[in-house]
N, C-alpha and C. Protein backbone atom coordinates (compact mmCIF):
# COMPACT_ATOMS: atom_id res chain seq x y z
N UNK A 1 12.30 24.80 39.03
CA UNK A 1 11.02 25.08 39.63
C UNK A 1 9.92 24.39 38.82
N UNK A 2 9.05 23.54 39.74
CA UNK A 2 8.00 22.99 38.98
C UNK A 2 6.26 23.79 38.62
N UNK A 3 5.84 23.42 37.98
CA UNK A 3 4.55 24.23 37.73
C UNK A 3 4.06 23.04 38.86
N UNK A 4 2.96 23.97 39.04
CA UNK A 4 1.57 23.12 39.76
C UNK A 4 0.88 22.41 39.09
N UNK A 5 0.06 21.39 39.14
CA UNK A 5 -0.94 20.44 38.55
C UNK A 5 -2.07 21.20 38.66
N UNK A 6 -2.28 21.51 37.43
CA UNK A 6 -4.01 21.97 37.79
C UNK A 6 -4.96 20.91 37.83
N UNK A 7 -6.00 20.40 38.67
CA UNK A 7 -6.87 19.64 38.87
C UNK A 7 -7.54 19.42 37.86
N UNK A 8 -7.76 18.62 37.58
CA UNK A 8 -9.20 17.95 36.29
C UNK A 8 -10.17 18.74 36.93
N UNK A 9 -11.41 19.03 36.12
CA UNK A 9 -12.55 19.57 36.16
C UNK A 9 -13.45 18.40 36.02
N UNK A 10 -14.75 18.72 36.98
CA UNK A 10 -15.74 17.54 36.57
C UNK A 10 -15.96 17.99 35.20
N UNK A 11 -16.44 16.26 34.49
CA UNK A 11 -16.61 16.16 33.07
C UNK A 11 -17.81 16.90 33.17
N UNK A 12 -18.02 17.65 32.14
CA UNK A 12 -19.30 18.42 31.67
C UNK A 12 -20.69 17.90 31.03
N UNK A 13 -20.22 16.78 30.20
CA UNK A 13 -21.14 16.09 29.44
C UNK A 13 -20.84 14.65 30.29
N UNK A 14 -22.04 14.06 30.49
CA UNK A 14 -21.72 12.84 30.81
C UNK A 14 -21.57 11.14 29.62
N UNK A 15 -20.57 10.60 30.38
CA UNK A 15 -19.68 9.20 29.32
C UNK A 15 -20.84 8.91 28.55
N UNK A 16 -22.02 8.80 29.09
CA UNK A 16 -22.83 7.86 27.95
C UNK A 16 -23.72 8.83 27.03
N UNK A 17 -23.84 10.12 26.97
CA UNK A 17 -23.52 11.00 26.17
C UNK A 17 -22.76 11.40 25.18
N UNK A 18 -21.77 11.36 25.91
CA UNK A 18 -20.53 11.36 25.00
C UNK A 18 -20.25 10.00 23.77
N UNK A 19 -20.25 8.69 24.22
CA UNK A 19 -20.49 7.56 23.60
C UNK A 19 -21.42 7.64 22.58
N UNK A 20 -22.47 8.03 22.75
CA UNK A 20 -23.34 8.05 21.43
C UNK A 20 -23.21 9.13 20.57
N UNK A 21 -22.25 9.99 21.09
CA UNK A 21 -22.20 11.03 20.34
C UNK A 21 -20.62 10.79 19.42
N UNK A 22 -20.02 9.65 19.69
CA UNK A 22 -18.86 9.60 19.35
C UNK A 22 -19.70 8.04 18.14
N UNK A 23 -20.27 7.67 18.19
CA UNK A 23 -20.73 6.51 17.36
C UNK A 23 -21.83 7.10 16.41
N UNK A 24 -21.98 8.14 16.73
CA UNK A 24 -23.13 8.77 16.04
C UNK A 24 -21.79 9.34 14.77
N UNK A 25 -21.26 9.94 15.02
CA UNK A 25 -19.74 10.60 14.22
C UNK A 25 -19.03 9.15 13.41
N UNK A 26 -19.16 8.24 14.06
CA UNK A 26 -18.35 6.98 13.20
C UNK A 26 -18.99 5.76 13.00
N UNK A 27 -20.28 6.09 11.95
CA UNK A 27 -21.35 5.24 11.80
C UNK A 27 -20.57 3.36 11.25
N UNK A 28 -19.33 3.74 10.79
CA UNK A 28 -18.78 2.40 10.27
C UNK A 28 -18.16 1.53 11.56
N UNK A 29 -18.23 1.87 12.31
CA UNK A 29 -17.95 1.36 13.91
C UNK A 29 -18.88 1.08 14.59
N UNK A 30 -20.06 1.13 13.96
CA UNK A 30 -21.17 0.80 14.65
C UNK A 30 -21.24 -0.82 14.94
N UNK A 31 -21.53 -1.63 15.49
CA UNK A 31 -22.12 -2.87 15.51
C UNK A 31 -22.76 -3.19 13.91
N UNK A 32 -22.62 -4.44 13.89
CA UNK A 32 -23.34 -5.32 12.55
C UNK A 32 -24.75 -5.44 12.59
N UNK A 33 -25.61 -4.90 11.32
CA UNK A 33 -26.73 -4.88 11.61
C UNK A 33 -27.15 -6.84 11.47
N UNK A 34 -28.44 -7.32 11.77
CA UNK A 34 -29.04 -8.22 11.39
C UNK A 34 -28.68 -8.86 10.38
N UNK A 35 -28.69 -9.99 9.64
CA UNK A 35 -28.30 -10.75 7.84
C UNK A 35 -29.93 -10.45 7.44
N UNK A 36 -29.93 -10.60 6.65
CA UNK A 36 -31.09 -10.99 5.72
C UNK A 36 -31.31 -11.89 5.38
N UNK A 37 -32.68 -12.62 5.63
CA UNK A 37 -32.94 -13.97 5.82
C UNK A 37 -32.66 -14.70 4.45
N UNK A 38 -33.07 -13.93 3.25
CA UNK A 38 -33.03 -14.13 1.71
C UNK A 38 -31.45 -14.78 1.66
N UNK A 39 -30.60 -13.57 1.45
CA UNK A 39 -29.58 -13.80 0.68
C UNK A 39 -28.09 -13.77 1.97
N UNK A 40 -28.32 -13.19 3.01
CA UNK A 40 -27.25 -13.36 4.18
C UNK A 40 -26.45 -11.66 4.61
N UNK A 41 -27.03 -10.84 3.54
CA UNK A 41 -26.58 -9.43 3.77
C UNK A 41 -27.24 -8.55 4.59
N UNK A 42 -26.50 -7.64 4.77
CA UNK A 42 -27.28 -6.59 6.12
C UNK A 42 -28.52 -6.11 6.18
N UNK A 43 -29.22 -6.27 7.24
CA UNK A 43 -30.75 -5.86 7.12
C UNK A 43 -30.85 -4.12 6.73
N UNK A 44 -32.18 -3.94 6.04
CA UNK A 44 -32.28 -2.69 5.92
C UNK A 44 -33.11 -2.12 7.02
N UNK A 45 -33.03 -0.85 7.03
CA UNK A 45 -33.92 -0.37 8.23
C UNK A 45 -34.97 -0.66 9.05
N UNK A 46 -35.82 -1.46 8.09
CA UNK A 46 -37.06 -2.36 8.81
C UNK A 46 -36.58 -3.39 9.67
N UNK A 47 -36.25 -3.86 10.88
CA UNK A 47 -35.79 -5.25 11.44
C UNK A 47 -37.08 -6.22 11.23
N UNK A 48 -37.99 -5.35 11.11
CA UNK A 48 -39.28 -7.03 11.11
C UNK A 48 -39.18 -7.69 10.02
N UNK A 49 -39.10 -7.46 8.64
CA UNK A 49 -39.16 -7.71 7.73
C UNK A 49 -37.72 -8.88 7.56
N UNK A 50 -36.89 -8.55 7.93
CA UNK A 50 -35.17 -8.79 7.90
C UNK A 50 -34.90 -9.10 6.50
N UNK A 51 -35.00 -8.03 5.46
CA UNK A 51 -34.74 -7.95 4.35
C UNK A 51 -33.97 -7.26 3.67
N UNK A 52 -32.12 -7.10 2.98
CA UNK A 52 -31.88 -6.29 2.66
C UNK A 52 -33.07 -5.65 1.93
N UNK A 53 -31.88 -4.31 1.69
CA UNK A 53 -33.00 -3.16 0.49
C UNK A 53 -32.93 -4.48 -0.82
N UNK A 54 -32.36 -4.89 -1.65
CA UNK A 54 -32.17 -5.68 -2.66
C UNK A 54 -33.51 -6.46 -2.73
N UNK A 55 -34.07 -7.54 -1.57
CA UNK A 55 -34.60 -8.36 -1.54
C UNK A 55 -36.09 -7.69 -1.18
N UNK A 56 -35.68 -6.82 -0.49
CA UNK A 56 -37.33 -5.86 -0.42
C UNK A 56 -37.58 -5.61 -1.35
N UNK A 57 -36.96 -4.50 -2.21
CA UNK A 57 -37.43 -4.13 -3.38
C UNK A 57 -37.72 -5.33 -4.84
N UNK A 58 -37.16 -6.30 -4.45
CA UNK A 58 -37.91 -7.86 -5.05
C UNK A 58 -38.88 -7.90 -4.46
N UNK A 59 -39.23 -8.30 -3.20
CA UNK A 59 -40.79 -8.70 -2.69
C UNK A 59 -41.47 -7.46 -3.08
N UNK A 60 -41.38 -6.30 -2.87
CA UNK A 60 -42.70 -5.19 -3.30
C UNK A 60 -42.59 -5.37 -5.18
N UNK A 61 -41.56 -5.26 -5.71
CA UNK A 61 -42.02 -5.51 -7.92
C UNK A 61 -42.71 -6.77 -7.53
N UNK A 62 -42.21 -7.98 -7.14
CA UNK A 62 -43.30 -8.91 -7.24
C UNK A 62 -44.73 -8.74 -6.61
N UNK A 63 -45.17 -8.19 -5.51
CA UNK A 63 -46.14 -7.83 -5.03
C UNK A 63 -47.02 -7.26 -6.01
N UNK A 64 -46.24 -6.03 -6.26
CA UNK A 64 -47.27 -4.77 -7.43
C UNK A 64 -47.43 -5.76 -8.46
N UNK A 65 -46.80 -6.67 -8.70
CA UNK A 65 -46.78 -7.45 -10.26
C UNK A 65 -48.12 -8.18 -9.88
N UNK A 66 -48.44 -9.01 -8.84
CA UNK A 66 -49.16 -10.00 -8.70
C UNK A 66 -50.69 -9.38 -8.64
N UNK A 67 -50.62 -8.33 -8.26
CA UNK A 67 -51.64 -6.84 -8.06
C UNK A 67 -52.25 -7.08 -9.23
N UNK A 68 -51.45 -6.94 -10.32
CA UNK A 68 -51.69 -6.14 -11.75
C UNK A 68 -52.24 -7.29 -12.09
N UNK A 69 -51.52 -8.34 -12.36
CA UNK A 69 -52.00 -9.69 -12.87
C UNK A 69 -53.38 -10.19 -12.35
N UNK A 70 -54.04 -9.65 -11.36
CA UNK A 70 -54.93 -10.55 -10.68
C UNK A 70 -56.41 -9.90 -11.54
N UNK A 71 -56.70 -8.62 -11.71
CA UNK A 71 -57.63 -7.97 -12.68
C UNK A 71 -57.74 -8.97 -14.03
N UNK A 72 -56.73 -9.09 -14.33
CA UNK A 72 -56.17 -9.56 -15.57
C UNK A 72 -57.32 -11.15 -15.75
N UNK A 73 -57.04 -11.80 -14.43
CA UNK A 73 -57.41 -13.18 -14.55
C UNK A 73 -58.72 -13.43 -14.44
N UNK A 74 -59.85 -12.47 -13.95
CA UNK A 74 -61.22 -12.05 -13.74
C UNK A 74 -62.22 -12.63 -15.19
């Protein structure tokens, strides 16, 4: 004697819901962010800038540096 098939249920959450909620859980599966124009490594959170963190935090010490220096030259 066979059992019956119970029918699928409509899905509850819908696929593209679900999708971001499944990439949200496996951030290393995400797509490749941007390179960094500097050195060729992954952009950091800013896309305008397209600077890793590494190369940002070079352009802002040199920035504050050039800051400091400029009083200096008065």
């Amino acid at each position: 004697m066979r059992k019956k098939r119970i029918p699928t249920p409509d899905p509850v959450i819908s696929s593209e819901i679900l999708s971001k909620a499944k990439s949200a859980v496996h951030p290393d599966k995400l797509p490749r962010m941007a390179k960094c124009t500097v050195c060729g490594g992954e952009c950091a959170v800013n896309p305008v800038e397209q600077l890793c963190w590494v190369c940002r935090r070079l352009k802002i010490s040199a920035w504050h540096e050039s800051e400091q220096q400029m009083p200096a030259q008065d």
